[in-house]
C-alpha atoms as a PDB file:
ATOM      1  CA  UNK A   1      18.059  23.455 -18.862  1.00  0.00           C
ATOM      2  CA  UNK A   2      15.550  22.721 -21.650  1.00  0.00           C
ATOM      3  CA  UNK A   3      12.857  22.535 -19.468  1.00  0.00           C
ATOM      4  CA  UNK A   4      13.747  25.930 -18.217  1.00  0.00           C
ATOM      5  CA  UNK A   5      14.204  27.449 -21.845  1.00  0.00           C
ATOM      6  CA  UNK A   6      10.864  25.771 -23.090  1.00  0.00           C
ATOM      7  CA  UNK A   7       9.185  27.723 -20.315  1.00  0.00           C
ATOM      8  CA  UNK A   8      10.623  30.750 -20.481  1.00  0.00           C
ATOM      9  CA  UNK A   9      10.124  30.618 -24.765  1.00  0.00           C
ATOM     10  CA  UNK A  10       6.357  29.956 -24.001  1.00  0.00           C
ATOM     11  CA  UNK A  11       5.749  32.217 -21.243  1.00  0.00           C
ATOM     12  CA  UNK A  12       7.730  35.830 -21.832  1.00  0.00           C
ATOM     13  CA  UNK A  13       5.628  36.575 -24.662  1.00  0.00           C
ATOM     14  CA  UNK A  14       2.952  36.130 -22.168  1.00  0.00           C
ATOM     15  CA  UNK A  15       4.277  38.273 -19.205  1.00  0.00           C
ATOM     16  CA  UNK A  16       5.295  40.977 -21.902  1.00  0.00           C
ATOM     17  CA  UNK A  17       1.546  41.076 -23.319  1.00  0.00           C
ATOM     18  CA  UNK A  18      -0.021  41.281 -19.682  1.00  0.00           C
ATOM     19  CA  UNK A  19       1.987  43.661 -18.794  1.00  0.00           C
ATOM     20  CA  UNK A  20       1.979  46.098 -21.694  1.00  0.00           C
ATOM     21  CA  UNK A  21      -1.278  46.291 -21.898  1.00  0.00           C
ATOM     22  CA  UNK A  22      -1.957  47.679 -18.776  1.00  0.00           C
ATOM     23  CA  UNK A  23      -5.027  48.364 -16.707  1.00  0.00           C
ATOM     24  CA  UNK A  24      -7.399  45.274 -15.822  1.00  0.00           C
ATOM     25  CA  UNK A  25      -4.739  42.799 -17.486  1.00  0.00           C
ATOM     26  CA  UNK A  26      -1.909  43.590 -15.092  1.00  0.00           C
ATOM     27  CA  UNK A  27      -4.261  44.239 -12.394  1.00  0.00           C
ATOM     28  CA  UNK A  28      -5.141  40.274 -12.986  1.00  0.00           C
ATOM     29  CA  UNK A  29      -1.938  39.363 -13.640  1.00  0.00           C
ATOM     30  CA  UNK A  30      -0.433  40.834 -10.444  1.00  0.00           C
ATOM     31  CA  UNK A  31      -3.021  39.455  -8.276  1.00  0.00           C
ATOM     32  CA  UNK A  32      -3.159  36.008  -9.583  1.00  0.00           C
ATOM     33  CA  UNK A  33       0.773  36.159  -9.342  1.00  0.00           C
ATOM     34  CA  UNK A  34       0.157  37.643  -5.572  1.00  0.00           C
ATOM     35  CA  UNK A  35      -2.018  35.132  -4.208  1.00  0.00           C
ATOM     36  CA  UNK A  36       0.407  32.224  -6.437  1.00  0.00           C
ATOM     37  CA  UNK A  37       3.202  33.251  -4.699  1.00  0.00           C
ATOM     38  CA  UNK A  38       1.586  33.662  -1.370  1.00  0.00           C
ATOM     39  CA  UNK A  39       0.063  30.176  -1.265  1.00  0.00           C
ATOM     40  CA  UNK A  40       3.472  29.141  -2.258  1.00  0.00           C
ATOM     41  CA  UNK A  41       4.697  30.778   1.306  1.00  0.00           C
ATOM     42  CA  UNK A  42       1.733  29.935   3.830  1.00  0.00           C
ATOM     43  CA  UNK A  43       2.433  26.541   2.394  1.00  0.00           C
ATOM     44  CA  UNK A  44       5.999  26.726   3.451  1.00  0.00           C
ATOM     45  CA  UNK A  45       5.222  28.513   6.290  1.00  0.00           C
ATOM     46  CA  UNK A  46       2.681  25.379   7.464  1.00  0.00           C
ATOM     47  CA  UNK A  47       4.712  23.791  10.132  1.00  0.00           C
ATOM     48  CA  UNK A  48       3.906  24.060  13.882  1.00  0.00           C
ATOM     49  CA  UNK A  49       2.441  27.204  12.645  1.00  0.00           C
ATOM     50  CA  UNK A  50      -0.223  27.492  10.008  1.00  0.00           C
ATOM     51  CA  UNK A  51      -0.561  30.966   8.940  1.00  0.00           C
ATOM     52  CA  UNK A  52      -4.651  31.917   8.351  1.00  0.00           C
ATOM     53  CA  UNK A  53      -4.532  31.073   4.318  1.00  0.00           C
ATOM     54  CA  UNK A  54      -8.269  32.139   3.570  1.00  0.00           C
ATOM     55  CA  UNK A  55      -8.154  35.734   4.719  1.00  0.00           C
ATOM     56  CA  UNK A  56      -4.807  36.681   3.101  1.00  0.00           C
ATOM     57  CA  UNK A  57      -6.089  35.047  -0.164  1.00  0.00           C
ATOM     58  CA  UNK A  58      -9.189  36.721   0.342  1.00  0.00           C
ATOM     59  CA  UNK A  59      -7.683  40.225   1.603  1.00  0.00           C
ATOM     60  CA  UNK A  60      -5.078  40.009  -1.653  1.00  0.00           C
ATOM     61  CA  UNK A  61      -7.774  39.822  -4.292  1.00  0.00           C
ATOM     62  CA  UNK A  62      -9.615  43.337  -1.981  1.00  0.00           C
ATOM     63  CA  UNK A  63      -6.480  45.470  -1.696  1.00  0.00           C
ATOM     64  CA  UNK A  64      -5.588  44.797  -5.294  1.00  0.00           C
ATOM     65  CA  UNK A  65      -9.070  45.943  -6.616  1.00  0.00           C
ATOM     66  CA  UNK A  66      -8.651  48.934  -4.847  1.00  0.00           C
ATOM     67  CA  UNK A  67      -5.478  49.965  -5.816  1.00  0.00           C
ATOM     68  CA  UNK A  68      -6.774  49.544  -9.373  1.00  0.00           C
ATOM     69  CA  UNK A  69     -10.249  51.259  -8.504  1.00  0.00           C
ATOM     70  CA  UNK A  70      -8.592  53.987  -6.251  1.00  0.00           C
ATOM     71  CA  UNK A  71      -4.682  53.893  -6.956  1.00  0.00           C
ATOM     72  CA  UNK A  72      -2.113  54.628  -4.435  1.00  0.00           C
ATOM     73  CA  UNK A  73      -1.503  56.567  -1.283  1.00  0.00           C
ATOM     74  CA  UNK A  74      -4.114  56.594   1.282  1.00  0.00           C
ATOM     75  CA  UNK A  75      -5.476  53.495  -0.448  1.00  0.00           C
ATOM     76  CA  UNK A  76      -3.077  51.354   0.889  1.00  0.00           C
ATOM     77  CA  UNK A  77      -2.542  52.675   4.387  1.00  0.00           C
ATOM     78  CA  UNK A  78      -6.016  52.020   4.660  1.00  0.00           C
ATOM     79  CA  UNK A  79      -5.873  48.782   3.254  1.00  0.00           C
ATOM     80  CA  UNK A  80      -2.872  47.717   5.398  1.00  0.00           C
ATOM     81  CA  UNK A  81      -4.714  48.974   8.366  1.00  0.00           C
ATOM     82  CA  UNK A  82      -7.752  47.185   7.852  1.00  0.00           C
ATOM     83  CA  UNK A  83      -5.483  43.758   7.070  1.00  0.00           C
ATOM     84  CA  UNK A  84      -3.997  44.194  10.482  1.00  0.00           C
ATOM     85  CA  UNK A  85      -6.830  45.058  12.677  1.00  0.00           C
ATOM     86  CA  UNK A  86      -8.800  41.616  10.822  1.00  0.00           C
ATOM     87  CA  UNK A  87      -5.489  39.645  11.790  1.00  0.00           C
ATOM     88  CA  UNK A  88      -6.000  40.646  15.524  1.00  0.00           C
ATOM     89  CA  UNK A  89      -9.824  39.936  15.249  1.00  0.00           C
ATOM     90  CA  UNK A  90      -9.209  36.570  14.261  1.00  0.00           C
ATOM     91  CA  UNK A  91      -6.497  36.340  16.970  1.00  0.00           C
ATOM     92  CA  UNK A  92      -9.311  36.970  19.701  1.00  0.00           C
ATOM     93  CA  UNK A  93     -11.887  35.064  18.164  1.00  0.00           C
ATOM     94  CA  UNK A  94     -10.313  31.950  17.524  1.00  0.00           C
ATOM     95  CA  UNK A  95      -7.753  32.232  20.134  1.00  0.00           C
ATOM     96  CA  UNK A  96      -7.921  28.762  21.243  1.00  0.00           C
ATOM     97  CA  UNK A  97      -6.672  27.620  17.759  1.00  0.00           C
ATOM     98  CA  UNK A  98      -4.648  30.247  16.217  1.00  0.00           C
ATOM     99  CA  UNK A  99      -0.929  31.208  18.045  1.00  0.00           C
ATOM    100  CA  UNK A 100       0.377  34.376  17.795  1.00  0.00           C
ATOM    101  CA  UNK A 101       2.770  33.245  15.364  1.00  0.00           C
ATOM    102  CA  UNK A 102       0.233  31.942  12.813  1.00  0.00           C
ATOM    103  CA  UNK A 103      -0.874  35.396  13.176  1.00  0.00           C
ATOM    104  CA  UNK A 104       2.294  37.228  12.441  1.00  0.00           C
ATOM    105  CA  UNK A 105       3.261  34.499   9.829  1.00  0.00           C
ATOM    106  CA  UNK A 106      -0.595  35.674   8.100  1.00  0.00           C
ATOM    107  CA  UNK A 107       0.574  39.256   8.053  1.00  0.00           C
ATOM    108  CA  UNK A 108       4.350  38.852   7.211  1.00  0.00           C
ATOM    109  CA  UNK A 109       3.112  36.734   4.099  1.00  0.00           C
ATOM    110  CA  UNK A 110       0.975  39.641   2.707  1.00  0.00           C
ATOM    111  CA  UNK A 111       3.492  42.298   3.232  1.00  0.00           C
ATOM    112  CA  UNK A 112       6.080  40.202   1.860  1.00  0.00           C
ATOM    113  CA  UNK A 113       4.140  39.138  -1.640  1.00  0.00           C
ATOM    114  CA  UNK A 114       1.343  40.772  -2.121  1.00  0.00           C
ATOM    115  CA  UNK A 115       2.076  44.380  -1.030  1.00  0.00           C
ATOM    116  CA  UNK A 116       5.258  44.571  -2.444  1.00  0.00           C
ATOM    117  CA  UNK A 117       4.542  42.749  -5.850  1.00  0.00           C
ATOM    118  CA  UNK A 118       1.685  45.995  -6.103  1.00  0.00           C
ATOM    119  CA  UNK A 119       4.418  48.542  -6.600  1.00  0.00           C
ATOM    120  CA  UNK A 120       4.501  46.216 -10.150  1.00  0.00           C
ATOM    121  CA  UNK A 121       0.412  47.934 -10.874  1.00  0.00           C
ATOM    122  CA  UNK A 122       1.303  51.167  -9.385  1.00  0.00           C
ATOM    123  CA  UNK A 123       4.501  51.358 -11.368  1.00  0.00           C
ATOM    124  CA  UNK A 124       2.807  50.474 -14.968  1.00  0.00           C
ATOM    125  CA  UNK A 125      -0.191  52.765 -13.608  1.00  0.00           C
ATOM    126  CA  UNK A 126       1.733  55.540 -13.334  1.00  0.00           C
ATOM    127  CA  UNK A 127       2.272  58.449 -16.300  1.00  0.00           C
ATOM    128  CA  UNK A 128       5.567  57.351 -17.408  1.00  0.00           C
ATOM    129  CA  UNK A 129       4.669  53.461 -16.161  1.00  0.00           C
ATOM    130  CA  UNK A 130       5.047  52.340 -19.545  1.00  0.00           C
ATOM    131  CA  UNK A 131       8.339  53.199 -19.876  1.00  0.00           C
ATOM    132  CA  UNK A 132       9.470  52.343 -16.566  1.00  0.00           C
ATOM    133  CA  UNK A 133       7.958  48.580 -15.482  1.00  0.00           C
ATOM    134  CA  UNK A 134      10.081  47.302 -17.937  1.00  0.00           C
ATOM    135  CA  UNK A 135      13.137  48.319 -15.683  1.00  0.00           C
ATOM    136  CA  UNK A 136      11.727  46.176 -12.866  1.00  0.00           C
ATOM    137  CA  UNK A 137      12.182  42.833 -14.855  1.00  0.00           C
ATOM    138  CA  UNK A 138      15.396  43.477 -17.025  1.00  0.00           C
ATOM    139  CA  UNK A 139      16.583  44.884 -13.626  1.00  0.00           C
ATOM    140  CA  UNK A 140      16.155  41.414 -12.047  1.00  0.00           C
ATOM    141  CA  UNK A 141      16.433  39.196 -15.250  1.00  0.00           C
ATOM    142  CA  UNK A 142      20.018  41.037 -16.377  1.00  0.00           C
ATOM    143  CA  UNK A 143      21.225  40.274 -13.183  1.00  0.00           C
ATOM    144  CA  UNK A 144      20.748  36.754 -12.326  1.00  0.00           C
ATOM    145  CA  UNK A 145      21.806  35.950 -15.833  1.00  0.00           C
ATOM    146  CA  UNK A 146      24.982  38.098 -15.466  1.00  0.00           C
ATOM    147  CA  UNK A 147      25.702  36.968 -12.085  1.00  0.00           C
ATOM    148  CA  UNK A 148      25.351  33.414 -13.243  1.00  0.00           C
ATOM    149  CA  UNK A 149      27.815  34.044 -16.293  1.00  0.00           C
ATOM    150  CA  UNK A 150      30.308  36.188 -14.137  1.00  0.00           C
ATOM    151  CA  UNK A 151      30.147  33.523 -11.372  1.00  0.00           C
ATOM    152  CA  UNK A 152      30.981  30.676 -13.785  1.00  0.00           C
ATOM    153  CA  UNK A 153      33.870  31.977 -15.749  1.00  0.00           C
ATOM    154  CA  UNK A 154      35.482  34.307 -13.237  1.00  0.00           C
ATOM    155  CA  UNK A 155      33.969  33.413  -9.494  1.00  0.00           C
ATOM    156  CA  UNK A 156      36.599  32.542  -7.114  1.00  0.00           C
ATOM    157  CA  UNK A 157      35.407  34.349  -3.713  1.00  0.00           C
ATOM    158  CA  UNK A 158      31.958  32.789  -2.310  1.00  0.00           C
ATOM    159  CA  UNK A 159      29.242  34.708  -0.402  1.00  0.00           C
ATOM    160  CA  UNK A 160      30.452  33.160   2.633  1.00  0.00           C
ATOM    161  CA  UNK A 161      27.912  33.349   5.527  1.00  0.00           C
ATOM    162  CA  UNK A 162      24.690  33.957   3.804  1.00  0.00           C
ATOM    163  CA  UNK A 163      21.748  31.334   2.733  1.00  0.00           C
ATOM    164  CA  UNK A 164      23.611  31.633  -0.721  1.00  0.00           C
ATOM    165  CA  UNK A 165      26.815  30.043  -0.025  1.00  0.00           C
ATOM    166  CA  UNK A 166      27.252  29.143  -4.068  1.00  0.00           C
ATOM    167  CA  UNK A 167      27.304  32.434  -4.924  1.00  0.00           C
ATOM    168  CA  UNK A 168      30.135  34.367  -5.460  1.00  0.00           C
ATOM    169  CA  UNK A 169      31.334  37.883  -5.090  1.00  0.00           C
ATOM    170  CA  UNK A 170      32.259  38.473  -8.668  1.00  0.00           C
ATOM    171  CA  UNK A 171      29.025  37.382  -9.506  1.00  0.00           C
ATOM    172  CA  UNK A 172      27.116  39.916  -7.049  1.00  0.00           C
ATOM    173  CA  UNK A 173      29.287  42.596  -8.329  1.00  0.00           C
ATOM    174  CA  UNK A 174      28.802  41.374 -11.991  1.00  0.00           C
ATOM    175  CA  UNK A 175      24.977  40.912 -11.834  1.00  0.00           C
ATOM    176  CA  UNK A 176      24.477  44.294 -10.553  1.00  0.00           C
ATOM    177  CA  UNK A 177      27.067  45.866 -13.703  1.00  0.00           C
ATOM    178  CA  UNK A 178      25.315  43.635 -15.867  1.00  0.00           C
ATOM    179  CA  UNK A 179      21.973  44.547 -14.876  1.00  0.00           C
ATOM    180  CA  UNK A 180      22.955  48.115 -15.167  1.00  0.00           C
ATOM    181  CA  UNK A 181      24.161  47.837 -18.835  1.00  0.00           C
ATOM    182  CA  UNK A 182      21.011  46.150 -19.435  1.00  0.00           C
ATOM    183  CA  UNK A 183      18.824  49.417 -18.132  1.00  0.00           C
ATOM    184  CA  UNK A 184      21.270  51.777 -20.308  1.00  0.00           C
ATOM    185  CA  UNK A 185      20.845  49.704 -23.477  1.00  0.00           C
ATOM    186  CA  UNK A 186      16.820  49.876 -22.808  1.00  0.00           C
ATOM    187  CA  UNK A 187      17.179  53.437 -21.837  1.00  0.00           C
ATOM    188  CA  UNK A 188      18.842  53.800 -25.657  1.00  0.00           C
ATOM    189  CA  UNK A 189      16.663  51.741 -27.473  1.00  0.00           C
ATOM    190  CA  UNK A 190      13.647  53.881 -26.072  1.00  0.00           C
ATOM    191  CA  UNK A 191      15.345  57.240 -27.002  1.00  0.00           C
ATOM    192  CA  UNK A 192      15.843  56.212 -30.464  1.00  0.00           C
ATOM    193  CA  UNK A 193      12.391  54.960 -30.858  1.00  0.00           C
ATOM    194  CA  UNK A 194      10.233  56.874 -28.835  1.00  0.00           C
ATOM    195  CA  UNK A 195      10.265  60.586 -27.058  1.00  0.00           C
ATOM    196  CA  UNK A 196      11.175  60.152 -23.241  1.00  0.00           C
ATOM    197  CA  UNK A 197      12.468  62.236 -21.058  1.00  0.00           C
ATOM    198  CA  UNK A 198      15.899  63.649 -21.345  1.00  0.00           C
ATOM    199  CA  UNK A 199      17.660  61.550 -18.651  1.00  0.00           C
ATOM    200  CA  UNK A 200      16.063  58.701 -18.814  1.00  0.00           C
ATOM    201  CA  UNK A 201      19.099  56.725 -19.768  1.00  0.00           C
ATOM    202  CA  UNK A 202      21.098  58.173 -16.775  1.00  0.00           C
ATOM    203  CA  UNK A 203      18.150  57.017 -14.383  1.00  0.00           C
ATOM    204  CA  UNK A 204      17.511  54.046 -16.124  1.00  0.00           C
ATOM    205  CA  UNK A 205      21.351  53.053 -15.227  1.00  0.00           C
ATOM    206  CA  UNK A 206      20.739  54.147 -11.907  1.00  0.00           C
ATOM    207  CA  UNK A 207      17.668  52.694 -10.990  1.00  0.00           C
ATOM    208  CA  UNK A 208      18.480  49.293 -12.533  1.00  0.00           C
ATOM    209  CA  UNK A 209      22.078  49.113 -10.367  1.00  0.00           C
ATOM    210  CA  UNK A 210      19.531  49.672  -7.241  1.00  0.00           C
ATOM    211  CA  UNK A 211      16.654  47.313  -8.064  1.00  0.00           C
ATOM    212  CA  UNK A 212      19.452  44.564  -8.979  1.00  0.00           C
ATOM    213  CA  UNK A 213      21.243  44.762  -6.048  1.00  0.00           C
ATOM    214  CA  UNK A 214      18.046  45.205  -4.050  1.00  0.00           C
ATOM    215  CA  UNK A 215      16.615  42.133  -6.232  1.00  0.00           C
ATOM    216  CA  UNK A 216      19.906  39.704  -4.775  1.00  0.00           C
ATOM    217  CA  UNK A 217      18.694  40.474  -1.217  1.00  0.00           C
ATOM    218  CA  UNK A 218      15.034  39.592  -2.342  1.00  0.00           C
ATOM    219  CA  UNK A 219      16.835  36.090  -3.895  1.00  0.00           C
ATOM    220  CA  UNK A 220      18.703  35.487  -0.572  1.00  0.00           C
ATOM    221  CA  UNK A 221      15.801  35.996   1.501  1.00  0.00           C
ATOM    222  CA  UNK A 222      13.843  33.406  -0.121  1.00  0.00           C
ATOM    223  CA  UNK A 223      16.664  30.986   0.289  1.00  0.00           C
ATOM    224  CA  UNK A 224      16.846  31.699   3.315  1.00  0.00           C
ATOM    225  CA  UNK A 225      13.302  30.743   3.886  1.00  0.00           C
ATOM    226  CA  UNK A 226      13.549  27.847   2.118  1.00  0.00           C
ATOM    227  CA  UNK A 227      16.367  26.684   3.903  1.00  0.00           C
ATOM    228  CA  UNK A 228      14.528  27.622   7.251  1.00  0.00           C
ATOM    229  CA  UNK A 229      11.514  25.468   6.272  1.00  0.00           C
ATOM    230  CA  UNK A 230      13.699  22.616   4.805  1.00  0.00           C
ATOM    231  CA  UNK A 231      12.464  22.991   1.078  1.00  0.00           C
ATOM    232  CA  UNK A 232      14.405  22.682  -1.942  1.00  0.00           C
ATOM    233  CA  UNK A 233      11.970  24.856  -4.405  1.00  0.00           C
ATOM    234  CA  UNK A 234       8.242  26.308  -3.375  1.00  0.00           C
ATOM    235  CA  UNK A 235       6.390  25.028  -5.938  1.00  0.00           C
ATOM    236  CA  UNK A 236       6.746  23.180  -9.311  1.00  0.00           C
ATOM    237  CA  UNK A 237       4.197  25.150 -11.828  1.00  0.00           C
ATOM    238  CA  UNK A 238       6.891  25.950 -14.283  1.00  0.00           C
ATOM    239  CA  UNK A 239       9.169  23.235 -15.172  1.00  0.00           C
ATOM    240  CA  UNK A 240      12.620  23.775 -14.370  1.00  0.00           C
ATOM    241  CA  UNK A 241      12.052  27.227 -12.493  1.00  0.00           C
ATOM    242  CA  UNK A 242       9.956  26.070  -9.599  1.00  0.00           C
ATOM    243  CA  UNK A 243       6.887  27.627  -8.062  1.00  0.00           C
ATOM    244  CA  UNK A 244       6.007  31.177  -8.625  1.00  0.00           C
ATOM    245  CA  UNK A 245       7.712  32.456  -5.740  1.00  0.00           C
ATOM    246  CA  UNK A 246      11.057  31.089  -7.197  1.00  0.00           C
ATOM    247  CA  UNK A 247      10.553  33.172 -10.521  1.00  0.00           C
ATOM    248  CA  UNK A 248       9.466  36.613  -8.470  1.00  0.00           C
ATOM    249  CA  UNK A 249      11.841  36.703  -5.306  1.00  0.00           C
ATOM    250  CA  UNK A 250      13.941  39.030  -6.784  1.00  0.00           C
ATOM    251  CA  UNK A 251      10.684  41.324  -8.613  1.00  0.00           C
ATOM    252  CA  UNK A 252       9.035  41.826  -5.609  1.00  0.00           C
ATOM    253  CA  UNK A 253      12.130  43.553  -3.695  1.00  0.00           C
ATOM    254  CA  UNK A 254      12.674  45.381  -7.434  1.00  0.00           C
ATOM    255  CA  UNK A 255       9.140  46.879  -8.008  1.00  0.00           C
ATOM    256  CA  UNK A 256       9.138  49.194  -4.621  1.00  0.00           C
ATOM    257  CA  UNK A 257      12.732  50.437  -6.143  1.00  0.00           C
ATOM    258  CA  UNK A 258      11.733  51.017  -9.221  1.00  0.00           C
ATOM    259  CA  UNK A 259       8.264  52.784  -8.190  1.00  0.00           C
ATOM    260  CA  UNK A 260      10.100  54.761  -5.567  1.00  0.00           C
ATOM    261  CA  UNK A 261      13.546  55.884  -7.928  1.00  0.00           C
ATOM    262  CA  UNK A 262      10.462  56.735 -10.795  1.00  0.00           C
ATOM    263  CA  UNK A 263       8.823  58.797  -8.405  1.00  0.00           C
ATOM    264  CA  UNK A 264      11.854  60.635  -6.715  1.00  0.00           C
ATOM    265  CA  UNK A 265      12.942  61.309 -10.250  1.00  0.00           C
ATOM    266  CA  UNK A 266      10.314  62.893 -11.821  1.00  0.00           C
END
């Protein structure tokens, strides 16, 4: 536990300043976080089947310069394409060493981290991204921290039958309330501060409920590959946490939410 509140104390000032400021900062932040997180994976990943590291590492760092050189839309369906049709080359070309699972392990690592952790840049990108991004990490933050406290004091009723099995249901169901309380006390503090739009504490309710319980799939489905590869954490950068992919599982199911909710909103 101190380890864990030691690196949190040292690096949420750091996350907050990268992220606030926008532009070239997040850009680098994202895709440092993005190819973190996905050595973190091809790493598990590296049994009988080694997924081809270098060209999602190398593809990452690409699609995230264009998003911030081009932003989204056709910029990623091209990008996606391109990752694809590069997967299959190598397929042929180095068929007699590379399985078609190494190949679909390559491309099911960049959708899964990279691709989704960009809807964090194209959410702070956007015109009302300032506002919004935030809702992406006290979505996720407010409801592993609820969960944990409802789960403790009040949990009786476990998530039987999922790679979670120590979680409960009044935990689920309290993480998502929590997080939701969170987004409605942001979406106050903003309108007493700052001009935003009119129902932005209606939507930021809303979108945080979705993007939390969203966020607890994200969180299972990392256990879940953990517990398929037979590791306890995927890394160890930050003491007490884990790797990176520990500390993001749940922000990288929240960002698409949050992007999509912001979008479908205004």
């Amino acid at each position: 536990m101190f380890k864990r509140t030691i690196t949190t104390i040292v690096g949420l000032p750091i996350l907050i300043f990268l992220v606030y400021s926008g532009g070239l900062l997040t850009t680098i932040l994202s895709t440092v976080a993005a190819i973190m997180g996905l050595r973190e994976l091809y790493i598990a990943l590296s049994g009988k089947h080694k997924p081809i590291h270098f060209l999602g590492y190398i593809f990452t760092i690409i699609y995230f310069v264009a998003i911030y050189l081009f932003g989204s839309g056709y910029t990623q369906i091209i990008a996606l394409t391109i990752f694809i049709i590069m997967a299959q080359t190598c397929l042929v070309v180095f068929y007699k060493k590379l399985t078609l699972k190494e190949c679909i392990g390559t491309v099911y690592g960049f959708l899964y981290i990279p691709f989704l952790l960009s809807f964090l840049l194209l959410t702070r990108e956007h015109e009302l991204g300032q506002l919004y991004v935030w809702l992406i990490f006290t979505s996720a933050f407010g409801c592993d921290t609820f969960a944990y406290l409802t789960g403790v004091t009040i949990g009786k009723h476990k998530l039987t039958n999922t790679p979670s099995p120590n979680k409960s249901v009044e935990g689920l169901i309290g993480g998502i309330i929590g997080a939701a309380l969170v987004g409605g006390l942001y979406g106050f503090l903003m309108s007493r501060f700052f001009e935003i739009p009119d129902n932005f504490i209606l939507s930021a309710i809303i979108i945080s409920s979705l993007a939390a319980a969203f966020g607890v799939v994200g969180d299972m489905a990392a256990s879940a590959i953990k517990r398929n590869t037979g590791i306890k954490d995927f890394g160890n950068i930050f003491p007490g946490h884990g790797g990176v992919l520990d500390r993001i599982d749940s922000i990288v199911v929240a960002a698409p939410i949050v992007y999509l909710a912001m979008n479908l909103t205004f």
